[in-house]
Protein backbone atom coordinates (compact mmCIF):
# COMPACT_ATOMS: atom_id res chain seq x y z
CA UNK A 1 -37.26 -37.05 -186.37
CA UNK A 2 -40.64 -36.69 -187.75
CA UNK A 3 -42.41 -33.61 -189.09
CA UNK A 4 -46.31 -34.19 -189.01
CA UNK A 5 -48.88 -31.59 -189.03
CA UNK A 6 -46.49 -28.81 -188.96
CA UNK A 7 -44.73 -30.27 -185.80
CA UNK A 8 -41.58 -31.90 -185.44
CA UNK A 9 -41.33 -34.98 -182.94
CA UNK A 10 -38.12 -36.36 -182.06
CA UNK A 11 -36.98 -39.52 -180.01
CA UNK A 12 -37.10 -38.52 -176.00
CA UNK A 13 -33.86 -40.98 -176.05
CA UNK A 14 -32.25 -38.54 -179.15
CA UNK A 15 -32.35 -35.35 -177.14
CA UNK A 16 -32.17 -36.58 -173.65
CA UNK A 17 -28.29 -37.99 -174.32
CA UNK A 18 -28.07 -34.79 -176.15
CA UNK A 19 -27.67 -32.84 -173.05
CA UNK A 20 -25.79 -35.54 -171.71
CA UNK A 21 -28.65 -37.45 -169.90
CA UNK A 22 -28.74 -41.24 -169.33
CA UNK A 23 -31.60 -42.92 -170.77
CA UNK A 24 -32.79 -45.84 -169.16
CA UNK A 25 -36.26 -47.95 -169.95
CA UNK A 26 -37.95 -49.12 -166.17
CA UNK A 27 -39.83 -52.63 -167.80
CA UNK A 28 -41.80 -53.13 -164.14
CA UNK A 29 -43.32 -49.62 -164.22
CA UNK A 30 -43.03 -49.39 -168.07
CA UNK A 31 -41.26 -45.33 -167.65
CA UNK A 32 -38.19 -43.96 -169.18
CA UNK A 33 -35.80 -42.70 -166.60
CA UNK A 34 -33.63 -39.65 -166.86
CA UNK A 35 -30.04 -39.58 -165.19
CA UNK A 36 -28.29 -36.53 -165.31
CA UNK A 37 -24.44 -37.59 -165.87
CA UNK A 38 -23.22 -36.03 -163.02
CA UNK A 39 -25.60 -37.37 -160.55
């Protein structure tokens, strides 16, 4: 995490599996994809 100009920016991939997503990188559309785990 980074704290900048009174904000703090974290890693989408850090909180994402945090709530038990799946974090995937799409290279032909360049987009990170969200899974829920039970999906």
């Amino acid at each position: 995490m980074v704290i900048k100009d009174n904000r703090t920016y974290a890693s989408v991939r850090y909180l994402a599996e945090a709530y038990g997503y799946k974090v995937t990188w799409d290279q032909a559309t360049n987009t990170v994809v969200l899974n829920s785990e039970t999906e």
